[in-house]
Protein backbone atom coordinates (compact mmCIF):
# COMPACT_ATOMS: atom_id res chain seq x y z
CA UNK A 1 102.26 76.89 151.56
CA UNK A 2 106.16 77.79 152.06
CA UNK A 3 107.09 76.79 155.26
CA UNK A 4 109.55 79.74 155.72
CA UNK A 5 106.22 81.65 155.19
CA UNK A 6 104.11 79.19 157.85
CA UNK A 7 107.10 79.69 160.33
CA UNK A 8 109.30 82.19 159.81
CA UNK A 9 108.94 84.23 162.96
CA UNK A 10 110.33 80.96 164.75
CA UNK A 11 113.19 80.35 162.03
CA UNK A 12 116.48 81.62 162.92
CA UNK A 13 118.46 80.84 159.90
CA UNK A 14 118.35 79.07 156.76
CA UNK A 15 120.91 77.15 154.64
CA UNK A 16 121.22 77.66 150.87
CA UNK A 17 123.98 75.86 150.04
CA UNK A 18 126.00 73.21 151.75
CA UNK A 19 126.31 73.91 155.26
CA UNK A 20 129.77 71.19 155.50
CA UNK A 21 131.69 69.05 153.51
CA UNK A 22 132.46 65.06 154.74
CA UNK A 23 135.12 63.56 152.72
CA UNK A 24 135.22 59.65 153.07
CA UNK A 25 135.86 56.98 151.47
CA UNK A 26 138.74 54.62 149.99
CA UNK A 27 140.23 53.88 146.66
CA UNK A 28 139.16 50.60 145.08
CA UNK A 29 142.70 50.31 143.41
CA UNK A 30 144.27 49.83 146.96
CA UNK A 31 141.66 47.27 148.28
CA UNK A 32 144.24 44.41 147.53
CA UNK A 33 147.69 43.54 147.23
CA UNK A 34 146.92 42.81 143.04
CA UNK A 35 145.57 46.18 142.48
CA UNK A 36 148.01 47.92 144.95
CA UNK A 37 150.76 46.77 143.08
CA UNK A 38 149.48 48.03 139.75
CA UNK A 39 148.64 51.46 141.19
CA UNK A 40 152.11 51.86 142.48
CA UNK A 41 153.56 50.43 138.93
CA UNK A 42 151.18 52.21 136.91
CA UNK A 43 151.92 55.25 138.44
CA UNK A 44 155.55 54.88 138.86
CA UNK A 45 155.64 54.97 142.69
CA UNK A 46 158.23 52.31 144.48
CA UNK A 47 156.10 50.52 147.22
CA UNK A 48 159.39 51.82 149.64
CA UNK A 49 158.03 54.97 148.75
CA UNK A 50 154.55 54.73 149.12
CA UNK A 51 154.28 55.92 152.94
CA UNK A 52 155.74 59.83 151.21
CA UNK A 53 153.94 59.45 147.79
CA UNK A 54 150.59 59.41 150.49
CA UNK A 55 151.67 61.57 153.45
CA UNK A 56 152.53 63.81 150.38
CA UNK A 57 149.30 63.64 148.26
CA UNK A 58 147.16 63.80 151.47
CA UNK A 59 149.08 67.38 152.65
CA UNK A 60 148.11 68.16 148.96
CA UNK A 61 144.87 67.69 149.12
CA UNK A 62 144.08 69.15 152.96
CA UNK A 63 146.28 72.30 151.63
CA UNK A 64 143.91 72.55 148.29
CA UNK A 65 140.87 71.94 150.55
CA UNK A 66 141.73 74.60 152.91
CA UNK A 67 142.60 77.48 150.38
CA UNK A 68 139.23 76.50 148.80
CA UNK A 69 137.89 76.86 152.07
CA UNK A 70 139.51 80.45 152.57
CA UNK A 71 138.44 81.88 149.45
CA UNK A 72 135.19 81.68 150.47
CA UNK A 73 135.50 82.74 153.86
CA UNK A 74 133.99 79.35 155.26
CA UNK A 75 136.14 77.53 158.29
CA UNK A 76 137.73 74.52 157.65
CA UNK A 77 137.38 72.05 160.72
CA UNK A 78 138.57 68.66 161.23
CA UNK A 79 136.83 66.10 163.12
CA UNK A 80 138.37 62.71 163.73
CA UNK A 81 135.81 59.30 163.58
């Protein structure tokens, strides 16, 4: 039996999709100084300018994340761990 059908006088809402979004995680390439260095070289980045090439890429990603967000209508919140 469907339990929307068993209890669906006492339901007050139902999800079909995601309900939120928790981005987390870290990038394997940066886990040590070896791999950091190839990142930046590989990629062309001067490790002086690392601290822009990621306050830069991060703003690019929160922006893309929150017009994604706005499109379909769906608040974007942030919560700090």
């Amino acid at each position: 039996m469907d339990i929307l059908t068993q209890f669906g006088s006492k339901v007050k809402g139902c999800l079909s999709t995601f309900d939120r979004m928790i981005i987390k995680g870290h990038s394997l390439q940066l886990s040590n100084l070896k791999q950091f260095r190839y990142f930046l070289n590989h990629n062309g980045i001067l490790m002086k300018d690392f601290g822009a090439y990621a306050y830069n890429t991060s703003k690019s990603l929160s922006a893309h994340i929150e017009s994604l967000a706005a499109e379909l209508g769906r608040p974007c919140k942030y919560h700090l761990p």
